[in-house]
N, C-alpha and C. Protein backbone atom coordinates (compact mmCIF):
# COMPACT_ATOMS: atom_id res chain seq x y z
N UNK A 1 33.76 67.36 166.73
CA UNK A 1 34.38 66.08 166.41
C UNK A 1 33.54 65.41 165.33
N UNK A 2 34.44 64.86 164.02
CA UNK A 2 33.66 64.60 163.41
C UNK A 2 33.56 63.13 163.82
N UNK A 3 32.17 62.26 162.85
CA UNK A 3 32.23 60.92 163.06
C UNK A 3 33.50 59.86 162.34
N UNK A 4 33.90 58.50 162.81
CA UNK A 4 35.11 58.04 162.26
C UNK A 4 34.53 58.02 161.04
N UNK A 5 35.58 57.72 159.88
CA UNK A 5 35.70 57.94 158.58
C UNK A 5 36.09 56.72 158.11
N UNK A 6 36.81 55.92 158.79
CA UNK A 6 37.43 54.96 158.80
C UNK A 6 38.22 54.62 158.16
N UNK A 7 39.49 55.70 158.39
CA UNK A 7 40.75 55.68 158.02
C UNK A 7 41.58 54.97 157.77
N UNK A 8 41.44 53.67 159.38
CA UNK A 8 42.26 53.01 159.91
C UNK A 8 43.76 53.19 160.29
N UNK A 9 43.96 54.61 160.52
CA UNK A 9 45.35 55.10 161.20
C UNK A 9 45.18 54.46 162.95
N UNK A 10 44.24 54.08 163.50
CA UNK A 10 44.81 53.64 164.70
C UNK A 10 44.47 52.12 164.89
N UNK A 11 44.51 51.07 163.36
CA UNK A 11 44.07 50.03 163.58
C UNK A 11 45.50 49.65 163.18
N UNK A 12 45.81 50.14 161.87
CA UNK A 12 47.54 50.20 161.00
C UNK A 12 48.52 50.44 162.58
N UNK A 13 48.38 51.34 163.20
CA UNK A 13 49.57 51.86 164.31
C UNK A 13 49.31 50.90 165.38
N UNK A 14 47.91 50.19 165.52
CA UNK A 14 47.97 49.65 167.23
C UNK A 14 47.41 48.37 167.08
N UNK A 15 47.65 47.82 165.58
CA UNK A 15 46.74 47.01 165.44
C UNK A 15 47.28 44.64 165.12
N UNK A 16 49.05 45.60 165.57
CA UNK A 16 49.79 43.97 165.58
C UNK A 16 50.38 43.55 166.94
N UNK A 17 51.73 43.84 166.93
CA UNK A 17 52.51 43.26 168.06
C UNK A 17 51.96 44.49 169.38
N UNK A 18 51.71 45.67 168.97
CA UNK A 18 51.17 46.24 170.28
C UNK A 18 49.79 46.41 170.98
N UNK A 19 49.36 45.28 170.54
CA UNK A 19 47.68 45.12 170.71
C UNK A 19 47.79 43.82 171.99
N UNK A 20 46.77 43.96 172.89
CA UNK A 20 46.79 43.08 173.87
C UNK A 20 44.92 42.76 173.79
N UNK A 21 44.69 41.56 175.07
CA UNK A 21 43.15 41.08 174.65
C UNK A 21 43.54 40.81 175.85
N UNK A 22 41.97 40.86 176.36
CA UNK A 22 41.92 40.52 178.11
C UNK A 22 41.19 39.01 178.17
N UNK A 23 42.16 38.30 179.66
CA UNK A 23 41.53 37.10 179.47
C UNK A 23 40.23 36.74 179.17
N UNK A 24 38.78 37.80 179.16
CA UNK A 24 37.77 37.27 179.29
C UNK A 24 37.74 37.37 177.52
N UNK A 25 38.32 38.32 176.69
CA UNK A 25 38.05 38.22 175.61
C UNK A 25 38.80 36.54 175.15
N UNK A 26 39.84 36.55 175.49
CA UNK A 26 40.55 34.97 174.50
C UNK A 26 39.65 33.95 175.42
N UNK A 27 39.00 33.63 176.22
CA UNK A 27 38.20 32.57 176.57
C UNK A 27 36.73 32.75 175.68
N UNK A 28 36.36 34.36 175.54
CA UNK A 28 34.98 34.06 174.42
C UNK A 28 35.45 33.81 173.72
N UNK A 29 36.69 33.85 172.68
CA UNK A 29 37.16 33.52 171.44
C UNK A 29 37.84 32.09 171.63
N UNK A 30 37.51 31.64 172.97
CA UNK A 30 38.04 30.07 172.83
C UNK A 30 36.90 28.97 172.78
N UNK A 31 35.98 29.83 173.54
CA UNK A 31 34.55 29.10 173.55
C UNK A 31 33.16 29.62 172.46
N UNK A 32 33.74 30.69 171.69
CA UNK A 32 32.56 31.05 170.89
C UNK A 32 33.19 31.39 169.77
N UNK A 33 34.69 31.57 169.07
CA UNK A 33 34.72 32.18 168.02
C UNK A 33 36.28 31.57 167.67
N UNK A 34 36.34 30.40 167.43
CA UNK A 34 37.27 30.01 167.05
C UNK A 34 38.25 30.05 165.86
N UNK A 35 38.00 30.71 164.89
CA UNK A 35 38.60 31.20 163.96
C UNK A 35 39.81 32.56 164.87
N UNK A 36 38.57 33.42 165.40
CA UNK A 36 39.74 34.30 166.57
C UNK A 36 40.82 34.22 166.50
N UNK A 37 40.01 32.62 167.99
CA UNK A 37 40.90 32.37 168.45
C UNK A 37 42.45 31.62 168.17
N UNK A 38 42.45 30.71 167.00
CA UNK A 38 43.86 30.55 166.67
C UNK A 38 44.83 31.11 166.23
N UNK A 39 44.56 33.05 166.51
CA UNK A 39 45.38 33.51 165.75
C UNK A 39 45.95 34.25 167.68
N UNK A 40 45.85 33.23 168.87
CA UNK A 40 45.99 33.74 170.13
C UNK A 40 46.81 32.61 170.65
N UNK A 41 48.22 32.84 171.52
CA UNK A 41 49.31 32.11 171.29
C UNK A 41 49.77 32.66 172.99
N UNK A 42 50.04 31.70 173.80
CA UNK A 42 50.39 31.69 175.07
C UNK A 42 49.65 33.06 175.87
N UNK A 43 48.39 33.67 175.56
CA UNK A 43 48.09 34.83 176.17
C UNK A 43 48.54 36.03 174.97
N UNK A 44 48.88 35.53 173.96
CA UNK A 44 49.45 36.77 172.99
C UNK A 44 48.42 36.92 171.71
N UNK A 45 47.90 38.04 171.29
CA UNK A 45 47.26 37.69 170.10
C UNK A 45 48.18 38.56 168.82
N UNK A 46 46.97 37.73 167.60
CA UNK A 46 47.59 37.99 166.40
C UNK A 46 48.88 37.44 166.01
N UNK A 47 49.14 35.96 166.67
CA UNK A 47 50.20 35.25 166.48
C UNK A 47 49.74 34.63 164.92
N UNK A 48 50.69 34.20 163.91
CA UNK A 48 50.30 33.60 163.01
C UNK A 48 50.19 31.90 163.45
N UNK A 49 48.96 31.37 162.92
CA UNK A 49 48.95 29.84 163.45
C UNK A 49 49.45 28.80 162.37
N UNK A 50 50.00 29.56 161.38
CA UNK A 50 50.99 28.58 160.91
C UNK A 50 52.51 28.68 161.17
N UNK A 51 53.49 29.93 161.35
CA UNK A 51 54.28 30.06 161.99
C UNK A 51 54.44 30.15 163.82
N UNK A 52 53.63 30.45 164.00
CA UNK A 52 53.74 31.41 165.47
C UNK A 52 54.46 32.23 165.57
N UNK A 53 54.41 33.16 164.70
CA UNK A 53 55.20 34.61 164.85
C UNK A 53 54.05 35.60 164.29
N UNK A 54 54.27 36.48 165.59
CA UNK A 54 53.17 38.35 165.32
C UNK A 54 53.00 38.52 163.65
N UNK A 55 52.02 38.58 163.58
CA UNK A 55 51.90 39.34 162.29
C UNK A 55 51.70 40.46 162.50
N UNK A 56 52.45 41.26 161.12
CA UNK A 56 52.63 42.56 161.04
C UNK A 56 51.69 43.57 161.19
N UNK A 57 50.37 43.28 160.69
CA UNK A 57 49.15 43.97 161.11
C UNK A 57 47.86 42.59 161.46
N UNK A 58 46.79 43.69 162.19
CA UNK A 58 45.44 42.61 161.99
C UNK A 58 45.48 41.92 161.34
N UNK A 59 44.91 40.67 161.29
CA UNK A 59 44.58 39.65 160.76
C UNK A 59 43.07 39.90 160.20
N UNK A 60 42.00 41.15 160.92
CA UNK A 60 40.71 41.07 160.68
C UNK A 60 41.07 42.43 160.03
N UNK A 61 42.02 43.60 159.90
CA UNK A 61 41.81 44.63 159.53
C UNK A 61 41.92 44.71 157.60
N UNK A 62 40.22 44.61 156.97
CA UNK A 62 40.76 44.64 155.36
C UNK A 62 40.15 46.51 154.84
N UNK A 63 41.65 46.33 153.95
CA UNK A 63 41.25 47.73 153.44
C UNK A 63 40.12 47.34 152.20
N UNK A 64 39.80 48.61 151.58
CA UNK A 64 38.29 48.68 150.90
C UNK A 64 38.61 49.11 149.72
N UNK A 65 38.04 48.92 148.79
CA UNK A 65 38.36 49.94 146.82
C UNK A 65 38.46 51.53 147.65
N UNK A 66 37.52 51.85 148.05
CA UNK A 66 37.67 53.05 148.53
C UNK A 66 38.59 53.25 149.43
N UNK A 67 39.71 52.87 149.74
CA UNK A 67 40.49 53.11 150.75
C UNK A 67 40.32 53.60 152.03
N UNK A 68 39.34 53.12 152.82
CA UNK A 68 38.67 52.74 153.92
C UNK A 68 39.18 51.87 154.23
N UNK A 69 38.71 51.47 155.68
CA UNK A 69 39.49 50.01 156.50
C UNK A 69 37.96 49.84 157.65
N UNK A 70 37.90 47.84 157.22
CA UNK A 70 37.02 47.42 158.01
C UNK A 70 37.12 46.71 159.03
N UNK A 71 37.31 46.40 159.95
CA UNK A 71 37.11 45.02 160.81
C UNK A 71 36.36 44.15 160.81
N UNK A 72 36.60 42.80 160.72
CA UNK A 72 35.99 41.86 160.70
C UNK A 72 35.66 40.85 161.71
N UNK A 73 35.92 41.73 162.55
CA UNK A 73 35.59 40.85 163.93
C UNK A 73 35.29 42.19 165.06
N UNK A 74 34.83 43.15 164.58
CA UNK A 74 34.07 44.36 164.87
C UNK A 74 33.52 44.06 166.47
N UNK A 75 32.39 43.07 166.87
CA UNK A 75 31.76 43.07 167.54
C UNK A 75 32.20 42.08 168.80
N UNK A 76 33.51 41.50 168.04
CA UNK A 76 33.96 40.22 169.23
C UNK A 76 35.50 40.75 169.24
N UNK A 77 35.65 42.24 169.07
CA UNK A 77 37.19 42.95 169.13
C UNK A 77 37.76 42.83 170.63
N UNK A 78 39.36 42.45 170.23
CA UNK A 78 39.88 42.88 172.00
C UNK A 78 39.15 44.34 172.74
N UNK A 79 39.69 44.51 173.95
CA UNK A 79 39.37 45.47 174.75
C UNK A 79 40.15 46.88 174.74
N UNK A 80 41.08 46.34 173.99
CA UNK A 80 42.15 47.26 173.36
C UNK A 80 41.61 47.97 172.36
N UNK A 81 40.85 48.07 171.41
CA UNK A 81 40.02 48.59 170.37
C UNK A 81 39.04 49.21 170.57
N UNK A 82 37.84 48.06 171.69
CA UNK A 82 36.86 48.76 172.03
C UNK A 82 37.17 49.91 173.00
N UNK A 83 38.53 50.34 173.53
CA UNK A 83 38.96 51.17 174.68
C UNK A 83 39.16 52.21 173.94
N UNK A 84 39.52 52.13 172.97
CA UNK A 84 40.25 53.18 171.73
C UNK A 84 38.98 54.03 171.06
N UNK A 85 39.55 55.19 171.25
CA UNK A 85 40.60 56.35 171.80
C UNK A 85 39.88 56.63 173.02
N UNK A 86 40.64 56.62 174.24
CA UNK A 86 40.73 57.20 175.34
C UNK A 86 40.81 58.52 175.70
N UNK A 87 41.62 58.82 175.14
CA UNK A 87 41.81 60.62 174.77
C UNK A 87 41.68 61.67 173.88
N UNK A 88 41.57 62.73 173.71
CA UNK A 88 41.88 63.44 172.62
C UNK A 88 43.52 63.74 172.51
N UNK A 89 44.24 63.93 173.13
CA UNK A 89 45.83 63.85 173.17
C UNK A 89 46.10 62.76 172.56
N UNK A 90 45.62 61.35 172.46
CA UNK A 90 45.94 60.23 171.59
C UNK A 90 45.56 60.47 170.52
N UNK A 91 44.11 60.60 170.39
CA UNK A 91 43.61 60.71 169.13
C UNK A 91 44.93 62.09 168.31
N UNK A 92 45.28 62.98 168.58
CA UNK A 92 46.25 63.89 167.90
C UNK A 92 47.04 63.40 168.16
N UNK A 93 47.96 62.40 168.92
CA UNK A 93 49.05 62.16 168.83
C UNK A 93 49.10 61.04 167.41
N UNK A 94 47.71 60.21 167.07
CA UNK A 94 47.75 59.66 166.07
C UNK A 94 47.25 60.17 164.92
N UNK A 95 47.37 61.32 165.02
CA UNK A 95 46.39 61.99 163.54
C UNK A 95 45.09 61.09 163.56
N UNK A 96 44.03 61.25 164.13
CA UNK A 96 42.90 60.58 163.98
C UNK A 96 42.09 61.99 163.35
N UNK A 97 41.70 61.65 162.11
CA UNK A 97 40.79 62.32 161.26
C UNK A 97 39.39 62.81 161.78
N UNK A 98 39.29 62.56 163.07
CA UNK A 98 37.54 62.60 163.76
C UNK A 98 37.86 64.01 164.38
N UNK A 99 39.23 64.34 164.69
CA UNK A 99 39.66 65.53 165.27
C UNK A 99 39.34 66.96 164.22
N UNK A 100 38.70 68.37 164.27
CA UNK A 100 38.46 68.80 163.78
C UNK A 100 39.05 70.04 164.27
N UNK A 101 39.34 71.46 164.26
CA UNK A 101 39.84 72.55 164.40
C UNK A 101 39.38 73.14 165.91
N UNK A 102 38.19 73.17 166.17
CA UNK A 102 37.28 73.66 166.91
C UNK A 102 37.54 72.79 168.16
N UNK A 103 38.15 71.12 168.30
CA UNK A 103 38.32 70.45 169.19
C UNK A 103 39.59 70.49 170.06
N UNK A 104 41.06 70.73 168.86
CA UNK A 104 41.86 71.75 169.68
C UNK A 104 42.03 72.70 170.15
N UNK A 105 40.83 74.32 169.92
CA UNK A 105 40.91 75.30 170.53
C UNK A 105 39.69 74.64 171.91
N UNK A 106 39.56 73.81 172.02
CA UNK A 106 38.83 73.44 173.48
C UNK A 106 38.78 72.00 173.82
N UNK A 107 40.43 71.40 174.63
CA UNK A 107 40.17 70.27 174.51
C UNK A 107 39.19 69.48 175.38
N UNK A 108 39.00 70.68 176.79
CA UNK A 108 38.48 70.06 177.73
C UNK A 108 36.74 69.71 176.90
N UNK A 109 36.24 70.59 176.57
CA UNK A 109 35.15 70.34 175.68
C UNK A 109 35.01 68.66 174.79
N UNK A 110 36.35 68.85 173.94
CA UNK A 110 36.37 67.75 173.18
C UNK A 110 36.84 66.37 174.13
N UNK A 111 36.85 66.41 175.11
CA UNK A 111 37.05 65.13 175.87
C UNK A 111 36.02 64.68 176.33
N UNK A 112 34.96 65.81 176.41
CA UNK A 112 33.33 65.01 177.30
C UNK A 112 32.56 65.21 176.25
N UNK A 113 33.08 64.94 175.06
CA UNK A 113 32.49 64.71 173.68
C UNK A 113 32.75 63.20 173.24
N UNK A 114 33.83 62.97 173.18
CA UNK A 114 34.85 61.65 173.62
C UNK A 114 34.02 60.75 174.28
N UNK A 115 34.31 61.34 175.61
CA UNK A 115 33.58 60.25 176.59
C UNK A 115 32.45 60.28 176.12
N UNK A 116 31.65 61.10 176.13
CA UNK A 116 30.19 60.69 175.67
C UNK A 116 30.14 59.47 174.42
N UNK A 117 31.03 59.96 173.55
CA UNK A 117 30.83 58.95 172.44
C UNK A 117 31.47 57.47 172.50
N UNK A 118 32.33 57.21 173.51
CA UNK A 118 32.83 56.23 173.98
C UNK A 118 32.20 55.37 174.84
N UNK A 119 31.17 55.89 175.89
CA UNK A 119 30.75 55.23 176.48
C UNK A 119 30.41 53.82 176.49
N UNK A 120 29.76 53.78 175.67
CA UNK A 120 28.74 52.34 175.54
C UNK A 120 30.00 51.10 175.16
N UNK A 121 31.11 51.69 174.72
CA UNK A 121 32.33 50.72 174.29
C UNK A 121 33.49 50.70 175.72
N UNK A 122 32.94 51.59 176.27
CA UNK A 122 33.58 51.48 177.74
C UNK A 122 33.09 50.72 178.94
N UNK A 123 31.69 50.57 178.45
CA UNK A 123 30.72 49.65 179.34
C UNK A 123 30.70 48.51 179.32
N UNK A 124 31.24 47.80 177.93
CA UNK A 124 31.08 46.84 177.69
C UNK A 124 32.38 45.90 177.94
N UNK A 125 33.48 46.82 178.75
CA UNK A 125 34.99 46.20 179.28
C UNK A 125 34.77 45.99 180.29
């Protein structure tokens, strides 16, 4: 598995109306990061706070000259992000570029590769 590249194919696919945040995240973003938080609308995020309607993608996701993609709220992200990818079946169901040849001829392998590399973003939900 290679390391992310930072494509942003699973920030583009999971990263507007199907993205959720757990109450403890919209209360740090109500009490520590308020920019966040006004873009979080009855329990919903990524509402626009001048309409109140979903925007189409992140609000924090900017692409790069190099056509890369960053987050800008990286370290205070929903739980939905930091959870991401859960699987290797997701990760290929989204074309995630970290997937390499050697990880589909052994997925069980490439899943406690996964987890290993997931951990510390799993700990922190």
């Amino acid at each position: 598995m290679k390391n992310c590249n930072q494509c942003g194919k699973c920030c583009v696919k999971y990263g507007a109306e199907d993205l959720s945040a757990s109450l403890q995240d919209i209360t740090w973003w109500d009490h520590h990061n308020p920019d966040i938080y006004k873009y979080v609308s009855n329990g919903k995020i990524w509402i626009d706070p001048n309409n109140g309607k979903p925007v189409k993608r992140c609000p924090w996701l900017k692409k790069q000259a190099n056509n890369t993609y960053t987050c800008e709220i990286y370290f205070d992200r929903p739980e939905d992000c930091r959870l991401y990818p859960s699987t290797v079946s997701e990760m290929f169901t989204d074309e995630c570029e970290m997937l390499e040849a050697k990880d589909l001829n052994d997925l069980k392998a490439a899943q406690r590769q996964l987890d290993k590399l997931m951990h510390d973003s799993h700990k922190l939900s």
